[in-house]
Protein backbone atom coordinates (compact mmCIF):
# COMPACT_ATOMS: atom_id res chain seq x y z
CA UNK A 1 4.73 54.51 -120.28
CA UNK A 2 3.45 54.31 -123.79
CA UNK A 3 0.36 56.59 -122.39
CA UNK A 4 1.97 59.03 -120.74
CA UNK A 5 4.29 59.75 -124.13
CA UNK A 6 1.01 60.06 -126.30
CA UNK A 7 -0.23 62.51 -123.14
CA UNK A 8 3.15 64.54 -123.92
CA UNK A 9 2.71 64.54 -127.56
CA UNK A 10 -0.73 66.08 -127.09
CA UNK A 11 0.12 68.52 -124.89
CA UNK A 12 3.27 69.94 -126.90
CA UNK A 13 1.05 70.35 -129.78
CA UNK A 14 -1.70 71.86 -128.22
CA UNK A 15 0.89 74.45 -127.06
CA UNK A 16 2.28 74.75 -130.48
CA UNK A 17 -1.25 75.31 -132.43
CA UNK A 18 -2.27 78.13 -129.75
CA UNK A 19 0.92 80.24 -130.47
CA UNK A 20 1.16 79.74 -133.99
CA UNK A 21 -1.50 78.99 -136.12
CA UNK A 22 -3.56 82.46 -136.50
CA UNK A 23 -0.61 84.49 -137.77
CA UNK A 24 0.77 81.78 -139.75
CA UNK A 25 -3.46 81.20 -141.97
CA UNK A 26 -3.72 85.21 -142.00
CA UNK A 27 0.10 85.41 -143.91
CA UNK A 28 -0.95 81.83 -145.67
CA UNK A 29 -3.91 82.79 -147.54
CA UNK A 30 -2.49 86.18 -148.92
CA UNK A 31 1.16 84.59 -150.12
CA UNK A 32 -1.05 81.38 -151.67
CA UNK A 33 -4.17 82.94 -153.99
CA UNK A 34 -1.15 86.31 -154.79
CA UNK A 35 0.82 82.79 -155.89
CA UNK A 36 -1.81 81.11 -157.91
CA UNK A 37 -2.37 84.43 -159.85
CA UNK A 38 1.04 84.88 -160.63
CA UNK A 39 1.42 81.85 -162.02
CA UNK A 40 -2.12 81.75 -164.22
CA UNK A 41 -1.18 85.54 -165.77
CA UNK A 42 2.01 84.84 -166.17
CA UNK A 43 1.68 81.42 -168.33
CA UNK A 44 -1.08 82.80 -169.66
CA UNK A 45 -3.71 80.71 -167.92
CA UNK A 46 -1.77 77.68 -168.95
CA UNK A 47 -4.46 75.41 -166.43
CA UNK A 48 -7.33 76.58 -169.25
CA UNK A 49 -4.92 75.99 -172.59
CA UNK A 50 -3.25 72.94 -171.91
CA UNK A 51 -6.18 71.31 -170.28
CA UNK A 52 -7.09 68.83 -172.77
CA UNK A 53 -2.86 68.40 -173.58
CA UNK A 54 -3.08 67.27 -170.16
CA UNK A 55 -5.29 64.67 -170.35
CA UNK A 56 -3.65 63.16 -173.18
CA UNK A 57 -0.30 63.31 -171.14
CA UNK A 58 -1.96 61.53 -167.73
CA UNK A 59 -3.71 58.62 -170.85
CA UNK A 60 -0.52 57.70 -172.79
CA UNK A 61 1.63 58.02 -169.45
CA UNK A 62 1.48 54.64 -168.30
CA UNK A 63 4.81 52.85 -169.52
CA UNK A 64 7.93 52.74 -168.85
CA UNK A 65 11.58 51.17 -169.61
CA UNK A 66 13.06 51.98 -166.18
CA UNK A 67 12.33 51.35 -162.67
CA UNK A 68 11.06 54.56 -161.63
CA UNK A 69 6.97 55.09 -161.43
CA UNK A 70 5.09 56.05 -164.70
CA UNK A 71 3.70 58.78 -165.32
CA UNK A 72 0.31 57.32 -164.07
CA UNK A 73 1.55 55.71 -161.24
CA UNK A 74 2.81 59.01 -160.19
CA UNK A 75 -0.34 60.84 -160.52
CA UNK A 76 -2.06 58.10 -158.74
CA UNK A 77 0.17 58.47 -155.82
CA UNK A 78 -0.26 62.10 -155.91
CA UNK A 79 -4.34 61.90 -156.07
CA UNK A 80 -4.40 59.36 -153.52
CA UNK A 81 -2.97 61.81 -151.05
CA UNK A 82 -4.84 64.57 -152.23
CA UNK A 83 -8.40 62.62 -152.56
CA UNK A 84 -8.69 61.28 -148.70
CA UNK A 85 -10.96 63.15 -146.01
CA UNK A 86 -10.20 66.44 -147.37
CA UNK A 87 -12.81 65.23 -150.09
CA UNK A 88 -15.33 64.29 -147.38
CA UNK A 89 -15.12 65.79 -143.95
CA UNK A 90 -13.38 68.68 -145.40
CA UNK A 91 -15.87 70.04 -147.71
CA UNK A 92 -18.20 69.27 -144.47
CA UNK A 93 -16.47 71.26 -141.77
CA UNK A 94 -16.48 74.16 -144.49
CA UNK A 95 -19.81 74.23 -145.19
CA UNK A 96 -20.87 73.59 -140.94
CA UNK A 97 -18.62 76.72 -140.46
CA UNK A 98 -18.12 78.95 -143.41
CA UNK A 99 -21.38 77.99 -144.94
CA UNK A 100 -22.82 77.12 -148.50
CA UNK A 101 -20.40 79.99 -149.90
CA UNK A 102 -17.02 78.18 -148.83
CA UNK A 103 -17.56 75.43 -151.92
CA UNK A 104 -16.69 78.73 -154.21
CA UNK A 105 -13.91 79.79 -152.67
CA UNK A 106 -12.49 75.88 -152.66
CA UNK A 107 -13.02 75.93 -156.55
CA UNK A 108 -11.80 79.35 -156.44
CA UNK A 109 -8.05 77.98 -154.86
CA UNK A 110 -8.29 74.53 -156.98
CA UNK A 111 -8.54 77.10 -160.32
CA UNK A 112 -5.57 79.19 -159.83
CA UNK A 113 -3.97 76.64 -158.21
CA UNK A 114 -3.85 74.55 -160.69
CA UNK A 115 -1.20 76.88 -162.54
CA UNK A 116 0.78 76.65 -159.22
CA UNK A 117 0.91 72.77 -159.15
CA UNK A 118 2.03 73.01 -162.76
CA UNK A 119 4.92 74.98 -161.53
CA UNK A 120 5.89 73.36 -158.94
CA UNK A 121 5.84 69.55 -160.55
CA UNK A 122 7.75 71.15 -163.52
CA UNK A 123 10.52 72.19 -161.30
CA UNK A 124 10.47 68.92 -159.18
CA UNK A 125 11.14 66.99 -162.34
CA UNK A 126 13.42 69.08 -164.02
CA UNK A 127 16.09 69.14 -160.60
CA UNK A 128 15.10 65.27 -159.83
CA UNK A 129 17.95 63.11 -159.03
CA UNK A 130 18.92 59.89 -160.04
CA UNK A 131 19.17 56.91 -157.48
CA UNK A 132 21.77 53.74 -157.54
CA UNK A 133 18.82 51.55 -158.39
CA UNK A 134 17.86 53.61 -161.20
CA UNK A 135 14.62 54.88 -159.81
CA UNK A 136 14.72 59.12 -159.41
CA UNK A 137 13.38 60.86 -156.80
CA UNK A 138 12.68 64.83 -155.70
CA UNK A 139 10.84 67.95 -155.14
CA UNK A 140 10.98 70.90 -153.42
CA UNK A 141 13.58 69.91 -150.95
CA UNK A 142 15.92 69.44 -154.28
CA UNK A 143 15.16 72.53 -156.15
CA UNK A 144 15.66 74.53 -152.89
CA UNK A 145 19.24 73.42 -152.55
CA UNK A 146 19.94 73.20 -156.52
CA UNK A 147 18.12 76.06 -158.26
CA UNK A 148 17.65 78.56 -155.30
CA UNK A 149 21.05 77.44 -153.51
CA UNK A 150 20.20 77.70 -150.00
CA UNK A 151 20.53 74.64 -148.13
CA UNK A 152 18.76 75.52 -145.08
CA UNK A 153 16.24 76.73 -146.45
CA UNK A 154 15.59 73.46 -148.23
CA UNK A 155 15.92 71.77 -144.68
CA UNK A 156 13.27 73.95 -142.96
CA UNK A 157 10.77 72.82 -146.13
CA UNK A 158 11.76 69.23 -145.13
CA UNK A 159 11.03 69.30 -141.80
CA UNK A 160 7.90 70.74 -142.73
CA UNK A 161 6.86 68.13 -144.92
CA UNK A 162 7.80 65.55 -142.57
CA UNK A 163 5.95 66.60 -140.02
CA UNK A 164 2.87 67.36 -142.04
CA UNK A 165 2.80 64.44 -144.19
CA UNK A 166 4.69 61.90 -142.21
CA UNK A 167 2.53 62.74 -138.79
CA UNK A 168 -0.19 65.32 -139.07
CA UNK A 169 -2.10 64.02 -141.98
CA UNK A 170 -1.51 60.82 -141.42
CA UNK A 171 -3.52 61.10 -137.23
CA UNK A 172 -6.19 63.09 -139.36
CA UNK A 173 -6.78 60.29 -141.92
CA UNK A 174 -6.87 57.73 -138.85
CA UNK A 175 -8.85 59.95 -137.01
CA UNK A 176 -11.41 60.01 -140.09
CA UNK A 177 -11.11 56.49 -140.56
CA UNK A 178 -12.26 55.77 -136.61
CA UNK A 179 -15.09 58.16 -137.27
CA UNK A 180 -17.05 56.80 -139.95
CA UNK A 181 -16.27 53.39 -138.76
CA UNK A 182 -17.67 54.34 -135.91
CA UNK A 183 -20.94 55.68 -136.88
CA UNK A 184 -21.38 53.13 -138.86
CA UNK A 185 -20.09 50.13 -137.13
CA UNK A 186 -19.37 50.89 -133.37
CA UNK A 187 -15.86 49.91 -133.89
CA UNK A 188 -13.66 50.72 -131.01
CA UNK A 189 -11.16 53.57 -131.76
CA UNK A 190 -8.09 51.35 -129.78
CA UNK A 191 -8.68 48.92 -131.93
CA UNK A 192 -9.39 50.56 -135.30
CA UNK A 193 -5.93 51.99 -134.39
CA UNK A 194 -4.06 48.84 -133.98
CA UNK A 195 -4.83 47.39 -137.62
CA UNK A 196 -4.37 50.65 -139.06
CA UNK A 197 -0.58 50.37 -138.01
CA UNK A 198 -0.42 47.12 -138.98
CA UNK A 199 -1.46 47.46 -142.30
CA UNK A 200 0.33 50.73 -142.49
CA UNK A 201 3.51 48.98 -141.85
CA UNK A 202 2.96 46.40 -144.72
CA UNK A 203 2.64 48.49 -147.22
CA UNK A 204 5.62 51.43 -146.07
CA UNK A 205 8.10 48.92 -145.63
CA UNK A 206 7.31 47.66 -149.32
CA UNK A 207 9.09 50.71 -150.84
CA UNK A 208 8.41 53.56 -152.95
CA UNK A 209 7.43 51.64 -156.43
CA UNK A 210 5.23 49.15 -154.46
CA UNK A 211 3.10 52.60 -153.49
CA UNK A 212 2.64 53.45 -156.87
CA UNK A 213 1.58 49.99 -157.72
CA UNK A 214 -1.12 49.99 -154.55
CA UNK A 215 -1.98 53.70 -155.05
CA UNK A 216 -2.37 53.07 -159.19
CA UNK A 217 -5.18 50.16 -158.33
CA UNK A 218 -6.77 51.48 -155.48
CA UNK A 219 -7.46 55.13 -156.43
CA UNK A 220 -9.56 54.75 -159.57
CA UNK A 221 -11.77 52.38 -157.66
CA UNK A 222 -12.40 54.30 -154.93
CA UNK A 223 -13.22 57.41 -156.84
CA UNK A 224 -15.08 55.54 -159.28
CA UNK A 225 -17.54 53.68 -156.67
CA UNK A 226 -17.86 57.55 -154.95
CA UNK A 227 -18.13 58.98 -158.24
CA UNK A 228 -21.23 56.51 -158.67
CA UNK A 229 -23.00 57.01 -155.72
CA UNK A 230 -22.97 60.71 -156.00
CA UNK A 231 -24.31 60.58 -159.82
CA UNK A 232 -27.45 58.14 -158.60
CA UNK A 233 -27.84 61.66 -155.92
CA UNK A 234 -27.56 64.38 -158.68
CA UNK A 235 -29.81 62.05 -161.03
CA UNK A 236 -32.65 62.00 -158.09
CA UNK A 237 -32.18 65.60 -157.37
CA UNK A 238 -31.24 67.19 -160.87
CA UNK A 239 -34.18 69.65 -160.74
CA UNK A 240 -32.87 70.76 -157.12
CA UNK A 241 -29.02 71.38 -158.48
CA UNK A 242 -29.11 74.39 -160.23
CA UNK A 243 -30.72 76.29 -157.43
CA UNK A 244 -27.61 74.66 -155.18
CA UNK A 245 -25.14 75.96 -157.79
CA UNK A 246 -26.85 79.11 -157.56
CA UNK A 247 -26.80 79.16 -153.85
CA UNK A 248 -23.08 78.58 -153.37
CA UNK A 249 -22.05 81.67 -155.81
CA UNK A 250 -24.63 84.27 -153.65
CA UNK A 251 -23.32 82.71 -150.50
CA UNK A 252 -19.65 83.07 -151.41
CA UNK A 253 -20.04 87.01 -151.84
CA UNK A 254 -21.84 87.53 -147.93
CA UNK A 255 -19.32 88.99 -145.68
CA UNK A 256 -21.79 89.44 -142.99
CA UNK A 257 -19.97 86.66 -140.94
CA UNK A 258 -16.30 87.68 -140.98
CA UNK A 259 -13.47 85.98 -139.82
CA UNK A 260 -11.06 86.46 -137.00
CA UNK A 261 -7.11 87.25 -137.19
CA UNK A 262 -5.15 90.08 -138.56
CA UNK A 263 -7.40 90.25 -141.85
CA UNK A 264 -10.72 89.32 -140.38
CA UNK A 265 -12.08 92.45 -142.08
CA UNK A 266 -11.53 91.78 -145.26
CA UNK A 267 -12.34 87.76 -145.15
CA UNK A 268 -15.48 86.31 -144.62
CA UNK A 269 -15.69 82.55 -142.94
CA UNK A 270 -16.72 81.02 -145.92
CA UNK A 271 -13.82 82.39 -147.92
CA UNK A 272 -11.06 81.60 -145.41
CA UNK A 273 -12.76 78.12 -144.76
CA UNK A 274 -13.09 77.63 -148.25
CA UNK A 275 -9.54 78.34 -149.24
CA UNK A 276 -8.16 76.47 -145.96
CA UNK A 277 -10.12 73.08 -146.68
CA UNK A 278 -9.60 73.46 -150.37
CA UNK A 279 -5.43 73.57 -149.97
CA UNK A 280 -6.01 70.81 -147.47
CA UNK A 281 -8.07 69.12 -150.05
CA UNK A 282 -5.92 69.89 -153.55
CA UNK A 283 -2.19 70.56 -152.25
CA UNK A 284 -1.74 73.10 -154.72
CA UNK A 285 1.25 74.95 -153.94
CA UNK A 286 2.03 73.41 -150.75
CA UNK A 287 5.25 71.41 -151.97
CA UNK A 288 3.40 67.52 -152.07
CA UNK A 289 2.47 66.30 -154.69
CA UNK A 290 5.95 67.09 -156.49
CA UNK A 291 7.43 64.31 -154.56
CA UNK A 292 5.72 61.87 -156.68
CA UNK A 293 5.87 63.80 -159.80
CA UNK A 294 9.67 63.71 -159.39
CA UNK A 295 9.59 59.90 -159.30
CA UNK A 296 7.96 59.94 -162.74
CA UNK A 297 10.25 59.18 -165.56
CA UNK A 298 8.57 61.67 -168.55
CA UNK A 299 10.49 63.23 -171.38
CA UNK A 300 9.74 66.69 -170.67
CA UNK A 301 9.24 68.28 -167.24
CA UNK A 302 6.42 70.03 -168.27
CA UNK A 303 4.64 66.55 -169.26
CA UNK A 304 4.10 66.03 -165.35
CA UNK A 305 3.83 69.35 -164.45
CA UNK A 306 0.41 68.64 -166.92
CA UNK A 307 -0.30 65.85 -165.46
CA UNK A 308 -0.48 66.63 -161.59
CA UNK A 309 -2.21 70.26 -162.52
CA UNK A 310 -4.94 67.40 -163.77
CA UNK A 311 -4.99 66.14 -160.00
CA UNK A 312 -5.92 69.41 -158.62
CA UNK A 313 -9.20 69.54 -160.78
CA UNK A 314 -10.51 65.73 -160.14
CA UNK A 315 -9.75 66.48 -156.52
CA UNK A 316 -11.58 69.58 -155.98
CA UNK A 317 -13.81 70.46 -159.35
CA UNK A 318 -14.95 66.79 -159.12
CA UNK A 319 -15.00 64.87 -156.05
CA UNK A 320 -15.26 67.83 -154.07
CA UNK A 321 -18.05 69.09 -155.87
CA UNK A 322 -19.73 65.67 -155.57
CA UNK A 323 -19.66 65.83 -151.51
CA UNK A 324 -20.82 69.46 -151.52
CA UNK A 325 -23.92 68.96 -153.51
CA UNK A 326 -24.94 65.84 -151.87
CA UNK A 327 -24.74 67.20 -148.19
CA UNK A 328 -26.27 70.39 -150.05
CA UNK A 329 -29.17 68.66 -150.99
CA UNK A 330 -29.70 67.09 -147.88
CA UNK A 331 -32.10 68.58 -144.83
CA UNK A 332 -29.31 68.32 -142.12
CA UNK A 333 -26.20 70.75 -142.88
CA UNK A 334 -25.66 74.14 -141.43
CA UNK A 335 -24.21 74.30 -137.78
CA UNK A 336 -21.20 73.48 -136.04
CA UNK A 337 -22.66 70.83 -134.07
CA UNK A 338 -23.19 68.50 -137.29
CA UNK A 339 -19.29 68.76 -139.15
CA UNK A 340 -16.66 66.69 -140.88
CA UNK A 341 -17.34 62.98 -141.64
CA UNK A 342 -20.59 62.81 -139.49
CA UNK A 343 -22.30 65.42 -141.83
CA UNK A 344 -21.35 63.60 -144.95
CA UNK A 345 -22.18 60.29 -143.65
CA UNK A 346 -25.82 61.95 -142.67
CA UNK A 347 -25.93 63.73 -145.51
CA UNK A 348 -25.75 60.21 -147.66
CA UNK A 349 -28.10 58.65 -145.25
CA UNK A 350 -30.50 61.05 -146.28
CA UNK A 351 -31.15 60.56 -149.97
CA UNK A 352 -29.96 56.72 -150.19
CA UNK A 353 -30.78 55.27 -146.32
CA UNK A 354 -28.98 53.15 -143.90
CA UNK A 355 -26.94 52.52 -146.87
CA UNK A 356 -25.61 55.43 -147.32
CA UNK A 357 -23.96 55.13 -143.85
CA UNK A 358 -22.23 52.20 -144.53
CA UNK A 359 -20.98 52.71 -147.57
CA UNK A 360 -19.38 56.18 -146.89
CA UNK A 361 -17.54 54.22 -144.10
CA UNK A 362 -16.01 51.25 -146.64
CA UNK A 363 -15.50 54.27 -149.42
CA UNK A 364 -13.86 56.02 -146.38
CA UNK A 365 -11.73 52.88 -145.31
CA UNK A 366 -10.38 53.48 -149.42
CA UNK A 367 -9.68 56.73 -148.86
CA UNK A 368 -8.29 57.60 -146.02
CA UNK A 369 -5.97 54.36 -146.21
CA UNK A 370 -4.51 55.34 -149.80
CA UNK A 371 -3.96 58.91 -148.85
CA UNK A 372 -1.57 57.42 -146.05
CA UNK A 373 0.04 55.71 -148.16
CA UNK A 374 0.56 58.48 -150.63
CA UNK A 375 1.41 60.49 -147.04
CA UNK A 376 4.33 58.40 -146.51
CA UNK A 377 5.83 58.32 -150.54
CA UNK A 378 6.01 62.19 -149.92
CA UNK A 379 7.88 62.20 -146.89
CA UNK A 380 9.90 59.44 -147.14
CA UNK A 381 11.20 60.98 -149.88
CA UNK A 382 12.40 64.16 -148.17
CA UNK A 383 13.52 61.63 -145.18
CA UNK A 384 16.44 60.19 -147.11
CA UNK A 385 16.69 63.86 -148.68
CA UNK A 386 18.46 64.68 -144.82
CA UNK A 387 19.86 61.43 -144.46
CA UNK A 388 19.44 58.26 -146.76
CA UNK A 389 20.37 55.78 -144.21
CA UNK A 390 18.52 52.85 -143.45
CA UNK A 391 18.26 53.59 -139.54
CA UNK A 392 17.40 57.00 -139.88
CA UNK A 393 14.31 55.28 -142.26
CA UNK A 394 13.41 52.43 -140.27
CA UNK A 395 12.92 55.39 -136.98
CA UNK A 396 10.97 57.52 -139.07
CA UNK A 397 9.05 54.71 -140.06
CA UNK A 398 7.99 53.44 -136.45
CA UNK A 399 7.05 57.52 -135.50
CA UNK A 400 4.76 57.50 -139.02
CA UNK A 401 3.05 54.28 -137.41
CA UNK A 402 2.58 56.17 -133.85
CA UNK A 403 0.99 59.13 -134.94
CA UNK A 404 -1.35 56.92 -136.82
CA UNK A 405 -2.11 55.33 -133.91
CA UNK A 406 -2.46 58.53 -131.99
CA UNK A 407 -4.99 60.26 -134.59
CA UNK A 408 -7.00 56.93 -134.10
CA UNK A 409 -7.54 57.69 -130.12
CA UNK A 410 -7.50 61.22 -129.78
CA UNK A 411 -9.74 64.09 -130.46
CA UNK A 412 -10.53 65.29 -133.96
CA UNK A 413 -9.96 68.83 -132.82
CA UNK A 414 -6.36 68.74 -132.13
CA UNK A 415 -5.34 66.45 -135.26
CA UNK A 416 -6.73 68.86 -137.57
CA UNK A 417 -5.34 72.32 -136.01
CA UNK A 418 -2.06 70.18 -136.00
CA UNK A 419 -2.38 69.24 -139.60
CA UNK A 420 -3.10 73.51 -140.23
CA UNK A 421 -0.47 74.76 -138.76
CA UNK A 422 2.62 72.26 -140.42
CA UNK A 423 0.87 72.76 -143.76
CA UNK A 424 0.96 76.31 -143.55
CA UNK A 425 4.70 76.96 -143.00
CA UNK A 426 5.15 73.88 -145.20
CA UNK A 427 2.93 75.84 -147.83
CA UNK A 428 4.46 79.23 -147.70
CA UNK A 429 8.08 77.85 -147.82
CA UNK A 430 7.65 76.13 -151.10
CA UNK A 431 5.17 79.35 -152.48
CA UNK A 432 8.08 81.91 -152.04
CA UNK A 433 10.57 79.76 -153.59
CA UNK A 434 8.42 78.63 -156.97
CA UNK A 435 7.84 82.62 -157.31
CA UNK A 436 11.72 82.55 -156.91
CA UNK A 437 12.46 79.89 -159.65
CA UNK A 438 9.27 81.47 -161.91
CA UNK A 439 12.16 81.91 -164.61
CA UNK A 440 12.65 78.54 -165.53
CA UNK A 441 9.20 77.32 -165.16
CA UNK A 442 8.36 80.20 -168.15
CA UNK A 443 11.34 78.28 -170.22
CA UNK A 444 10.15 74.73 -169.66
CA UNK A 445 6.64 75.75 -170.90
CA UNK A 446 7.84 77.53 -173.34
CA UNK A 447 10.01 75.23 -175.05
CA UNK A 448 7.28 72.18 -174.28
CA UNK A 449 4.47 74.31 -176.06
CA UNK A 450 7.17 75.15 -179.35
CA UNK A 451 7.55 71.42 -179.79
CA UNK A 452 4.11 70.87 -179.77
CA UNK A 453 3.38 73.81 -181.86
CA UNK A 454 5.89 71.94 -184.27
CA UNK A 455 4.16 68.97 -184.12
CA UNK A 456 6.67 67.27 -182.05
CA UNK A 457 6.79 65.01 -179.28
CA UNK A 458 8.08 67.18 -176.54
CA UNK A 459 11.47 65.89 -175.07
CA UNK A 460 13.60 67.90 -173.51
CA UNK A 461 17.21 68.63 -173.95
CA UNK A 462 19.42 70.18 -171.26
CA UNK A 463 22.31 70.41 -174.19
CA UNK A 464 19.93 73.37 -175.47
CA UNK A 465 19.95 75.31 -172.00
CA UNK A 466 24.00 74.99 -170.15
CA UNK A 467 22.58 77.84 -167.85
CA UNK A 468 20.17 75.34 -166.32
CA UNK A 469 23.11 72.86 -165.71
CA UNK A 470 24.86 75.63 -163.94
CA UNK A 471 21.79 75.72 -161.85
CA UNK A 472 22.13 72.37 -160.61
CA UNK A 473 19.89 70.32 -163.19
CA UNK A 474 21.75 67.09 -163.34
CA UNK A 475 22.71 66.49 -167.41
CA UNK A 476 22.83 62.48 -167.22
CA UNK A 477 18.72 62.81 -166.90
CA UNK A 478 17.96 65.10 -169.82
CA UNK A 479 20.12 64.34 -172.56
């Protein structure tokens, strides 16, 4: 019974990624750079100036009097979905298919993006609401219904997000997870499964704040023992790096290879590849990482709009970088046949030995496992957005645990074209209505910057701005 339902699930998806995910990347990847430079002209490349403001907001962001997350915890649970496989057999399957060139055109989307993730966090914390426990909560789902008023459109994004983050990320982490355990370990995929749900369900059915606490330990550890690893590489190969470096920028302007779909003339594979892993990577613009900014409590909404901008560079500047150059470096890149976490894993074979294979598959274990967890904060939250009731929960919960389970024992193939095609119209959703509610992100950075300009603290007061309350900003928050 349980077999033939998984055979069903497969089957309806296949159908639905054949139909719909073309269109939907061609429309995608004009609506989401046109996005990211809006947003960096029009705040005056506000990912450049406030760069080092938002370091100092992530370092003195780490207490807080109430019971929602700090600011910290928040952009830990935001990294540890964005840092995951995307970091690893992401930056793989773009190089195996788009070539060297697709690393620019991820830093291309991570750059501009940035300014859209500052946006979009901005606007998640200014329309957050307020819990019975104290604890807030938000995102796009919230300033959809209060800034844009439309309801249903606000629902659609939802769904979206659900389905993306609650299902089709989650089967590609598992998926990831059973492949590097694999190579490394012959562990059976059933198997590998089963304890994934298990300790998938320990943690989800802790709660929202006891994510923060496991995402705010186990992120900087993992990306600090990768972040090691990856500086012994460049430190063996330094002389070889510039020439890499070098490599990647000529590569990123050949448009010999082209890709297919409606604008296949215009975009070569290494620029759509590169700006399709790097959104899969970063989550700039898509609508996710707002979830957890909106559970932040800050004094200014523009303090976590800083802060998650921040995540978008250590995911893709840094880590991403990190995996690039080592499988760069390597002997064994450069086809199809040799992609996602098998290349990496090779790739770290090469310059450190048997080692290397292993220890991508424990770093992996980190990974992938945190950025489920970070999966599930973001769409729980826009679970109880439809309907906060326990049952409706506990349901969503037990589907969150079976697609898990069913991106542990099926084909990498049809997890990731899944995972595509939700983020896409999850993506374009949330792009068209930040562009919409560009207004108010100008007025939050502007008054954050003239307090700081004062040499002020910035807090911000809703008293100040009674159009924003007609809007839907709840008062109680701000004052």
């Amino acid at each position: 019974m349980f077999s033939e339902f998984t055979v069903s699930i497969e089957r309806a998806l296949t159908w639905f990624i054949e139909h719909f995910d073309g269109p939907l990347w061609d429309i995608t990847v004009i609506v989401l750079l046109g996005t990211g430079i809006f947003f960096t002209l029009t705040t005056s490349l506000v990912q450049l100036r406030l760069f080092p403001q938002s370091l100092r907001e992530m370092w003195f962001g780490r207490s807080t009097n109430g019971n929602s997350l700090t600011p910290f915890q928040a952009f830990a649970t935001g990294l540890a979905s964005r840092v995951g496989v995307g970091n690893i057999g992401g930056v793989a399957t773009a190089i195996a298919i788009g070539g060297e060139g697709a690393v620019f055109w991820m830093w291309v989307t991570a750059l501009i993006g940035m300014s859209s993730a500052f946006a979009e966090s901005s606007l998640a914390q200014l329309f957050k609401v307020k819990d019975v426990d104290g604890t807030t909560r938000g995102g796009p789902a919230y300033y959809i219904t209060q800034g844009l008023k439309s309801p249903w459109l606000a629902v659609c994004f939802t769904l979206a997000l659900i389905f993306t983050f609650g299902f089709a990320f989650n089967a590609v982490q598992a998926n990831a997870i059973v492949e590097a355990t694999s190579n490394a370990w012959h562990w059976q995929s059933h198997y590998v499964g089963i304890g994934l749900v298990i300790l998938t369900g320990l943690i989800i059915f802790g709660g929202v704040k006891r994510i923060g606490q496991v995402s705010a330990r186990i992120v900087p550890m993992m990306a600090l023992f990768y972040l090691i690893i990856a500086v012994i590489i460049l430190g063996m190969n330094i002389h070889m790096v510039p020439t890499v470096i070098s490599r990647i920028i000529q590569s990123a302007f050949n448009f010999d290879a082209m890709a297919g779909g409606m604008f296949g003339a215009i975009f070569s594979k290494a620029m759509l590849m590169g700006i399709k892993r790097g959104l899969f990577s970063n989550e700039a613009g898509m609508g996710s990482a707002p979830n957890a900014a909106a559970s932040a409590d800050v004094k200014h909404p523009a303090s976590q709009g800083l802060i998650q901008m921040l995540g978008v560079f250590v995911d893709t500047i840094v880590v991403c970088s990190c995996t690039a150059i080592i499988i760069l470096l390597s002997d064994n890149y450069g086809g199809e046949s040799l992609k996602s976490i098998s290349l990496t894993q090779r790739a770290l074979q090469y310059h450190v030995g048997d080692f290397g294979l292993h220890f991508l598959a424990f770093i992996l274990l980190l990974f992938a496992f945190s950025s489920v967890i970070g999966n599930y904060a973001y769409a729980e939250s826009n679970v109880r957005f439809i309907k906060n009731r326990p049952l409706v929960v506990l349901i969503f919960r037990l589907f969150v645990l079976f697609f898990v389970y069913f991106g542990a024992v099926n084909s990498g193939n049809i997890v990731w074209n899944f995972a595509d095609t939700v983020m896409a119209i999850m993506a374009l959703i949330n792009l068209f209505s930040i562009v919409l509610l560009s207004p108010i992100v100008w007025l939050l950075l502007k008054d954050y910057q003239s307090q700081l300009k004062a040499g002020k603290e910035p807090v911000f007061n809703i008293e100040n701005y009674p159009q924003l309350i007609k809007r839907g900003v709840k008062d109680d928050i701000w004052k």
